[in-house]
Each structure stands twice: as C-alpha cells, then as structure tokens.
N, C-alpha and C. Protein backbone atom coordinates (compact mmCIF):
# COMPACT_ATOMS: atom_id res chain seq x y z
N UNK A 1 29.73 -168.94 40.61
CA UNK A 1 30.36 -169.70 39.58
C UNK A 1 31.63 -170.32 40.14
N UNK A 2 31.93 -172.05 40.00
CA UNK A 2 32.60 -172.00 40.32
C UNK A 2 33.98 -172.79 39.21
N UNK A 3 35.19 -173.03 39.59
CA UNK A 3 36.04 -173.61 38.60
C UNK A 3 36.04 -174.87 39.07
N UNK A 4 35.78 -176.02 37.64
CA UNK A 4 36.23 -177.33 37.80
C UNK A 4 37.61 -177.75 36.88
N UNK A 5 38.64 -177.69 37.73
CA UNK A 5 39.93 -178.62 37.53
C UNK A 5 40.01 -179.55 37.27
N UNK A 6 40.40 -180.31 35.58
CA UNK A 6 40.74 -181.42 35.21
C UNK A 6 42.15 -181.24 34.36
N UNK A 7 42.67 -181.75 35.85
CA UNK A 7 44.21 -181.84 35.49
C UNK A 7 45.17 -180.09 35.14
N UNK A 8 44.88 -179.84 33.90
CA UNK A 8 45.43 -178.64 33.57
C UNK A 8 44.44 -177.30 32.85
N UNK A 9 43.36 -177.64 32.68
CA UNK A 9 42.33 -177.29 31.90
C UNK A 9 41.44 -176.29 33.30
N UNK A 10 41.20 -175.48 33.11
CA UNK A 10 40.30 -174.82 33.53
C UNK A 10 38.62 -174.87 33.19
N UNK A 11 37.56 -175.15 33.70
CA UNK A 11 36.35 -174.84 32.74
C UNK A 11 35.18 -174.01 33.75
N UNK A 12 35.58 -172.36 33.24
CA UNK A 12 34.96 -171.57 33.86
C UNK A 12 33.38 -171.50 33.92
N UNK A 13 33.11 -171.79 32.32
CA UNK A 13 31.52 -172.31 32.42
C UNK A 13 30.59 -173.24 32.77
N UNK A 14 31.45 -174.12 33.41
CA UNK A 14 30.40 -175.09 34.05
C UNK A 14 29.94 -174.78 35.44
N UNK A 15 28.77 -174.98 35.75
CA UNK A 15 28.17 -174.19 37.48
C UNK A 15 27.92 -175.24 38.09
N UNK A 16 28.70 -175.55 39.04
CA UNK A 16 28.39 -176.46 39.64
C UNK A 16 26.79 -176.72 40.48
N UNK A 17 26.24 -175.61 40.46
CA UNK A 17 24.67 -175.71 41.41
C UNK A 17 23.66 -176.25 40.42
N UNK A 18 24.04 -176.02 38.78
CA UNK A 18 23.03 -176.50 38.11
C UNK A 18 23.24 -177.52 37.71
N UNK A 19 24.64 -178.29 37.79
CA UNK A 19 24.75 -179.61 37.35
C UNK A 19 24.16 -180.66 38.23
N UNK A 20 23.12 -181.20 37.54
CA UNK A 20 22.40 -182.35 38.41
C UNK A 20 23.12 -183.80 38.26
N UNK A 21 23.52 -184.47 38.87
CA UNK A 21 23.77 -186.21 38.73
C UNK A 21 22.95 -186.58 38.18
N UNK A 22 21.48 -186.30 39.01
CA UNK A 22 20.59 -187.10 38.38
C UNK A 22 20.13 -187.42 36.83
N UNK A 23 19.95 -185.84 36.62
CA UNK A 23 19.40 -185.58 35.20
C UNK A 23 20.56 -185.49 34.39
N UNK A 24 21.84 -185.90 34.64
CA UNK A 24 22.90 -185.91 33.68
C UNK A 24 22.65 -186.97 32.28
N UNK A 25 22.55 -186.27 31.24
CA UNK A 25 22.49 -187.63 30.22
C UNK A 25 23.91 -187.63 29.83
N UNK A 26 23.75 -188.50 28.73
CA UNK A 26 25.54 -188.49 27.61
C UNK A 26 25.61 -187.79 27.01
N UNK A 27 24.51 -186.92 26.47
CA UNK A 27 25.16 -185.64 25.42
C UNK A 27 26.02 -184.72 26.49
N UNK A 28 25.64 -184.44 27.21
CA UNK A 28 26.33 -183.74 28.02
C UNK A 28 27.37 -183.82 28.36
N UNK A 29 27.43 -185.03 28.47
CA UNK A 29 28.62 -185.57 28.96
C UNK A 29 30.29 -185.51 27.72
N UNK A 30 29.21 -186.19 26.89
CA UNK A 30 30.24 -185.75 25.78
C UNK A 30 30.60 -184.53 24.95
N UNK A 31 29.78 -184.02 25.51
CA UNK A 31 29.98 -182.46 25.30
C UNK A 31 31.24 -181.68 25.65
N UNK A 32 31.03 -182.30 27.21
CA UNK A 32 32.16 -181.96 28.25
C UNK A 32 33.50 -182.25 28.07
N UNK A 33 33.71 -183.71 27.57
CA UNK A 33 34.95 -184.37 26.86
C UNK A 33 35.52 -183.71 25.87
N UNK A 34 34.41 -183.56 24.69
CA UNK A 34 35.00 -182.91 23.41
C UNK A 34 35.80 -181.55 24.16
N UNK A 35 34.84 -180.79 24.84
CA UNK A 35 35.62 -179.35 25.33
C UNK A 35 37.10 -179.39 25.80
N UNK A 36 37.12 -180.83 26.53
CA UNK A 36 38.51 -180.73 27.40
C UNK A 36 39.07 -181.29 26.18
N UNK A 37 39.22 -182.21 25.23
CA UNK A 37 40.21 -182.36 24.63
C UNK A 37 40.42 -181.59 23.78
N UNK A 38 39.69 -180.69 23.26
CA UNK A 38 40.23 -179.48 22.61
C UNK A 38 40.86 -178.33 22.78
N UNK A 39 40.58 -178.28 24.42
CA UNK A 39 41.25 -177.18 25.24
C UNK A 39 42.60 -178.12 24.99
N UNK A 40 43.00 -179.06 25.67
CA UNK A 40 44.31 -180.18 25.83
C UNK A 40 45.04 -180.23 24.13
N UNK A 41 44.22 -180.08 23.10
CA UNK A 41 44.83 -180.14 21.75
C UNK A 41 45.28 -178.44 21.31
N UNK A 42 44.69 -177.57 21.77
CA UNK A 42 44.72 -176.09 22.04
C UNK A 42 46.01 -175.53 22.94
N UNK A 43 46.18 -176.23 24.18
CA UNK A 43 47.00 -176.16 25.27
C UNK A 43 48.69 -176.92 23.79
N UNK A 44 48.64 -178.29 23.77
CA UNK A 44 49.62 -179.13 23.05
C UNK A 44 49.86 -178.02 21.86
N UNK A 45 48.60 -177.49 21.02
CA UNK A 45 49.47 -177.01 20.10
C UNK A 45 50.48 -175.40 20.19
N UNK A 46 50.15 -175.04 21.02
CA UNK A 46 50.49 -173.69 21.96
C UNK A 46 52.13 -173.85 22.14
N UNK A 47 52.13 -175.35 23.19
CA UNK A 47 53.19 -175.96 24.00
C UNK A 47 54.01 -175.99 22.60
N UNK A 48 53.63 -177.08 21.50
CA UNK A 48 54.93 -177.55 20.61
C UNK A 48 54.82 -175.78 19.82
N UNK A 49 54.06 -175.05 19.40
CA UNK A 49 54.58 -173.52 18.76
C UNK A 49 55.47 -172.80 19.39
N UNK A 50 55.51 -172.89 21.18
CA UNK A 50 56.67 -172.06 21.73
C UNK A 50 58.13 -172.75 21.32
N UNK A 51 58.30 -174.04 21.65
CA UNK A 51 58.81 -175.28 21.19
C UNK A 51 59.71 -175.16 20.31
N UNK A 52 59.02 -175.11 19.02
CA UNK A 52 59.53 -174.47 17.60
C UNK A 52 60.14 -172.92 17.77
N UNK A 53 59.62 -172.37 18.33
CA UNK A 53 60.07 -171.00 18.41
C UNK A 53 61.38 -170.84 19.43
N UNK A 54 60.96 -171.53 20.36
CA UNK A 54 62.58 -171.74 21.01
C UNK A 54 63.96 -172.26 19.89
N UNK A 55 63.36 -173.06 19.27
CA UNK A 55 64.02 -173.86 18.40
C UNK A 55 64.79 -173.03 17.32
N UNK A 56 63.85 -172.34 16.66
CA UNK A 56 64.15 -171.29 15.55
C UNK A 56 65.09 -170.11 16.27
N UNK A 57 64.35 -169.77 17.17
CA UNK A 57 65.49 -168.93 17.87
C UNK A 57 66.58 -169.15 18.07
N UNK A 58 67.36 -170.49 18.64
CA UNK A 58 68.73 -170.88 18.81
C UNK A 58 68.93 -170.94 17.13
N UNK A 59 68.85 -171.78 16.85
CA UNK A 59 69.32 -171.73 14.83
C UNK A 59 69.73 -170.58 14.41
N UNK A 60 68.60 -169.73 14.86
CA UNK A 60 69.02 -168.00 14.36
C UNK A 60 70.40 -167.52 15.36
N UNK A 61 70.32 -167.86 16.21
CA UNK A 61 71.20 -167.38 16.98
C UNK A 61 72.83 -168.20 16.97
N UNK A 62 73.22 -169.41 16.84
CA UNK A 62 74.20 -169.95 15.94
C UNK A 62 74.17 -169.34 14.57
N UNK A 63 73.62 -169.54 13.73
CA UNK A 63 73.63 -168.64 12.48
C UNK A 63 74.58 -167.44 12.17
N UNK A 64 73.71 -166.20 13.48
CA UNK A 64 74.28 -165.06 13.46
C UNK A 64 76.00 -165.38 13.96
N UNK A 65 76.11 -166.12 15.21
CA UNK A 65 77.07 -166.14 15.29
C UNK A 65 78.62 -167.08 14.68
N UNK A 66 77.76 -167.56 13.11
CA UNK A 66 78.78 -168.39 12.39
C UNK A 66 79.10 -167.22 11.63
N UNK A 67 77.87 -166.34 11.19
CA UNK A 67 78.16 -165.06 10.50
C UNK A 67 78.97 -164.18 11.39
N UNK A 68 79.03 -163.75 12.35
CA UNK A 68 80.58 -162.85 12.84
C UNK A 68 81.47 -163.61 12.81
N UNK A 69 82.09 -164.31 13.25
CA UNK A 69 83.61 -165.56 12.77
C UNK A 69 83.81 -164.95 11.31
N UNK A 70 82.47 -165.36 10.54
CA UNK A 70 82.84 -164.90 9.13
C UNK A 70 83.68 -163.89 8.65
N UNK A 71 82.78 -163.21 9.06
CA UNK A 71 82.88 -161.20 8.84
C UNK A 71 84.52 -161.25 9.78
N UNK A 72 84.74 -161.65 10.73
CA UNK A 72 86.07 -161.49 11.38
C UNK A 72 87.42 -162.22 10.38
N UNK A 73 86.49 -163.43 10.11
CA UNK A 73 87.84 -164.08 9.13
C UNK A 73 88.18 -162.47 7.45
N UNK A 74 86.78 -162.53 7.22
CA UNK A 74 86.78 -161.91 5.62
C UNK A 74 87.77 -160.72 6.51
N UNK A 75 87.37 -159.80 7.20
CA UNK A 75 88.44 -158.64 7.72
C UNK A 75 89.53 -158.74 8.18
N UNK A 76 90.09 -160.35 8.23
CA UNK A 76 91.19 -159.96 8.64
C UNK A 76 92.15 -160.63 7.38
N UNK A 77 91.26 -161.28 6.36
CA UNK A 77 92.27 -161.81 5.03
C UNK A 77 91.89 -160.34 4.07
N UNK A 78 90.92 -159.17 4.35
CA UNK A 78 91.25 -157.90 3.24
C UNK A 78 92.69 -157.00 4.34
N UNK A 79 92.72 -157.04 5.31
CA UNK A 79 93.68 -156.67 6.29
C UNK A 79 94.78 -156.89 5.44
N UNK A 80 95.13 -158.36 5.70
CA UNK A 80 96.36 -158.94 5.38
C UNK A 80 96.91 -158.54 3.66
N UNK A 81 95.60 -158.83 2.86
CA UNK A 81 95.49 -158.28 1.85
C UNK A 81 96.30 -157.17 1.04
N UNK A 82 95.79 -156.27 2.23
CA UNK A 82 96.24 -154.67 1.45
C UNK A 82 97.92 -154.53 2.17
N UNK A 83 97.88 -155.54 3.66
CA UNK A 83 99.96 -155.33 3.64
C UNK A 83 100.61 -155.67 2.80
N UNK A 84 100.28 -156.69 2.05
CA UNK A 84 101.20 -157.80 1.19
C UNK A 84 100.82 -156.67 -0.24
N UNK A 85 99.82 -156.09 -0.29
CA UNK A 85 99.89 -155.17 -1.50
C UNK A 85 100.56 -154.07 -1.50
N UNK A 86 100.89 -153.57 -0.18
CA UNK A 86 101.36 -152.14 0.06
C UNK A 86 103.25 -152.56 0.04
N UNK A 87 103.34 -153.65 0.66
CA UNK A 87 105.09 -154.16 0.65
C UNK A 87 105.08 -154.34 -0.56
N UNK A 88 104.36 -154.98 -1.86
CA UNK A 88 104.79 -155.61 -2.67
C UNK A 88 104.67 -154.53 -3.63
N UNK A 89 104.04 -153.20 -3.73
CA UNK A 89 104.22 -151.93 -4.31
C UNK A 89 105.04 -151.32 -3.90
N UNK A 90 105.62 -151.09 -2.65
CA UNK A 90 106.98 -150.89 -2.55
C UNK A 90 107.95 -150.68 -3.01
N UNK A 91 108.13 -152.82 -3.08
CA UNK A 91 109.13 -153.00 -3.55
C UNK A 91 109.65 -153.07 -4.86
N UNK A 92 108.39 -152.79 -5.45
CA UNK A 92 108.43 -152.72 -6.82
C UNK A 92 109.26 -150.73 -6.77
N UNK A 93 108.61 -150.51 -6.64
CA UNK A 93 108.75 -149.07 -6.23
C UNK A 93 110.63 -148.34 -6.24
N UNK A 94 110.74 -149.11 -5.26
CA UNK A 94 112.72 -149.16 -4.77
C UNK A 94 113.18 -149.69 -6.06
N UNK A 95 112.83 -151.07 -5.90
CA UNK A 95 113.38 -151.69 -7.92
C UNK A 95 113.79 -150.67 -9.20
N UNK A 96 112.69 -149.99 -9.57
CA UNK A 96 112.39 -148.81 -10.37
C UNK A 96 113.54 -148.01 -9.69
N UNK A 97 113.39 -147.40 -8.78
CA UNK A 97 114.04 -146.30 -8.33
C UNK A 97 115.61 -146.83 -8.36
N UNK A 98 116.12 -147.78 -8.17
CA UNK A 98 117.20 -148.11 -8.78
C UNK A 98 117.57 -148.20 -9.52
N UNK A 99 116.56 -149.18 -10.36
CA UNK A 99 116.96 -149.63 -12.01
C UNK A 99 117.19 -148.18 -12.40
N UNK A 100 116.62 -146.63 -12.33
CA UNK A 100 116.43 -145.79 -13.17
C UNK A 100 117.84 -145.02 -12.66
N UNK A 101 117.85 -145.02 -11.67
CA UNK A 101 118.88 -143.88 -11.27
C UNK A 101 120.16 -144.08 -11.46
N UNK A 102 121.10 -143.39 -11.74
CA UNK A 102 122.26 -143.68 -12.47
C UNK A 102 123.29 -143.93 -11.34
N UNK A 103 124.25 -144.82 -11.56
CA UNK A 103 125.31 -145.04 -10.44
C UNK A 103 126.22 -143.98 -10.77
N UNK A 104 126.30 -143.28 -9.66
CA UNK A 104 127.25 -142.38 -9.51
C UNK A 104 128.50 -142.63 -8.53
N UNK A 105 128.27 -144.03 -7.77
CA UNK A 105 129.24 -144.56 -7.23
C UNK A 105 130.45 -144.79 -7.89
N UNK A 106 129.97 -145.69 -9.18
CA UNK A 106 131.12 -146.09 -9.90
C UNK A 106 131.88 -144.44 -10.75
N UNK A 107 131.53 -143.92 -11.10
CA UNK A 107 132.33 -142.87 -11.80
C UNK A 107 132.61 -142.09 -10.07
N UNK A 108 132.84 -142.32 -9.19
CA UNK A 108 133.17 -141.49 -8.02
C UNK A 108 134.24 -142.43 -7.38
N UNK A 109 134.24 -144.07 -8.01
CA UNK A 109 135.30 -144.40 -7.39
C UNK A 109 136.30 -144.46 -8.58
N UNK A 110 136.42 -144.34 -9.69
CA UNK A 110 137.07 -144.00 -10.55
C UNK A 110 138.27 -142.80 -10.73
N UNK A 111 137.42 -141.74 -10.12
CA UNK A 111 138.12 -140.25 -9.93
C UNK A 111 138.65 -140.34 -8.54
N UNK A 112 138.82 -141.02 -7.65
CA UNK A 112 139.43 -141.25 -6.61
C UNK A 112 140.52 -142.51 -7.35
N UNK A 113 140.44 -143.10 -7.83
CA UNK A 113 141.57 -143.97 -9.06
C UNK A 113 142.53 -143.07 -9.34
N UNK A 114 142.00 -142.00 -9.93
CA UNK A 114 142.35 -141.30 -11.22
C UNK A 114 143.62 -140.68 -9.87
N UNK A 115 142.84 -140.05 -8.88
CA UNK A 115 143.58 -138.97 -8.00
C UNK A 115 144.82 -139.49 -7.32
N UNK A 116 144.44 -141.18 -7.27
CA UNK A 116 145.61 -141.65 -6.17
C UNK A 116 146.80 -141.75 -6.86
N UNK A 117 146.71 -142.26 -8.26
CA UNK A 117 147.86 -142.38 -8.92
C UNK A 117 148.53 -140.98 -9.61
N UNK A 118 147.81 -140.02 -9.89
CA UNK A 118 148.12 -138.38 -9.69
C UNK A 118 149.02 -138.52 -8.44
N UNK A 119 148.35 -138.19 -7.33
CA UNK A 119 149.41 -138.26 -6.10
C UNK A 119 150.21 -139.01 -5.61
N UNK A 120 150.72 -140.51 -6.66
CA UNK A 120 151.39 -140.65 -6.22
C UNK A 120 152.53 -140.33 -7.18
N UNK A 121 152.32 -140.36 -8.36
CA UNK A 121 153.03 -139.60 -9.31
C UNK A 121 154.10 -138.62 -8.69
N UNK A 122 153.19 -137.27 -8.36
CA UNK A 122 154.00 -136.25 -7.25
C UNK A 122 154.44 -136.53 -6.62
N UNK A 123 154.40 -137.29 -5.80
CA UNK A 123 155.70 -137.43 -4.74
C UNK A 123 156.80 -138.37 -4.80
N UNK A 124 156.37 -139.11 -6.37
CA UNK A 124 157.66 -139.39 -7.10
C UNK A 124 158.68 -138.60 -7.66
N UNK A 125 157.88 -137.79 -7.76
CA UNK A 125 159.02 -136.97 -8.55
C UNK A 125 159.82 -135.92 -7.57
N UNK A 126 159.22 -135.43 -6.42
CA UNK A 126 159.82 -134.89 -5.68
C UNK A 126 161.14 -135.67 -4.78
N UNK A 127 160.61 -136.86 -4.99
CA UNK A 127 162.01 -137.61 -3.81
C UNK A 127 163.11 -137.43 -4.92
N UNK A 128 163.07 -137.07 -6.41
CA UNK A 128 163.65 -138.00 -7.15
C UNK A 128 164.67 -136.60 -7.31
C-alpha cells in the first residue's frame, strides 16, 4: 500500500498497483476529488476551530487580567476605606472625651490666683 500526496492530504486507500490509466473512468475520478476536498474542508475547518480557540483563549486571558487590576483597585479603595473610618472615629472619639470631661485647668489656675495674692498679702504685712 502505498501513500499518494496531494499537496497536504494524505490518501492511504488508494493502491497504486490496482489503479489502471487505462480503465480509469470519471466516476472514479470524481470520486477521488470529492474525497480530497472534503479532507481540505475537514483539514480548513479544524485550522479556523484551533483559530477561534486561540482567539477565545487570549479574550479569556485579558479578561482575567482586567479582573485582577479590578480586585486590586476594589482592595485598595476598602483599605483606604476603613483608615479614613478608623481616624474619623477617633476623632470623634477625643471630641466626646473632651466635650465631657470637666476642665480642671481653669479652677487650678484660679487657686494659684487665689494663693498669689494670699502671699503677697503676707509679706505685706511683715515689712510693715
């Protein structure tokens, strides 16, 4: 058995010892044609399916990687998120804790008022 090469097509079943010239008619012949262009429409549709599949593959693969950017942006605006929530509870926080707590400054600089003019009182009266 041997292989006849047309172009890209293989055709393992044809034998070359029984093919006669002579007795060749046209059915045969067109027999032969139909086979190769269906192998060639078989081969083409093969070729454009990897094609597509190359194709689909990159798409998927930009895709995925518009989706991490994503996922990196969304994590780093809940990031930012929870600082600006944690300072801004804070400061709410200190606010309160001021507003509530009583100044003890002012009645402490008062009694230091109170004391200086006490002492100086006394040592008026001693020069005197």
């Amino acid at each position: 058995m041997s292989k006849l090469n047309l172009g890209n097509i293989n055709l393992d079943k044809l034998n070359m010892d029984r093919l006669n010239f002579d007795n060749l008619n046209f059915d045969k012949v067109t027999d032969i044609i139909k086979t190769i262009k269906a192998q060639e429409e078989a081969t083409l549709e093969k070729a454009n399916d990897v094609i597509n599949a190359v194709k689909v593959g990159e798409i998927l693969k930009k895709k995925n990687e518009i989706e991490k950017e994503e996922k990196k942006k969304t994590n780093i605006w809940i990031i930012v998120s929870i600082i600006v929530f944690i300072a801004v509870f804070a400061a709410v926080v200190i606010g309160l804790y001021y507003y509530f707590t009583p100044d003890y400054l002012d009645d402490f600089d008062d009694e230091i008022d109170d004391e200086d003019e006490f002492e100086d009182d006394f040592f008026e009266e001693e020069d005197n």
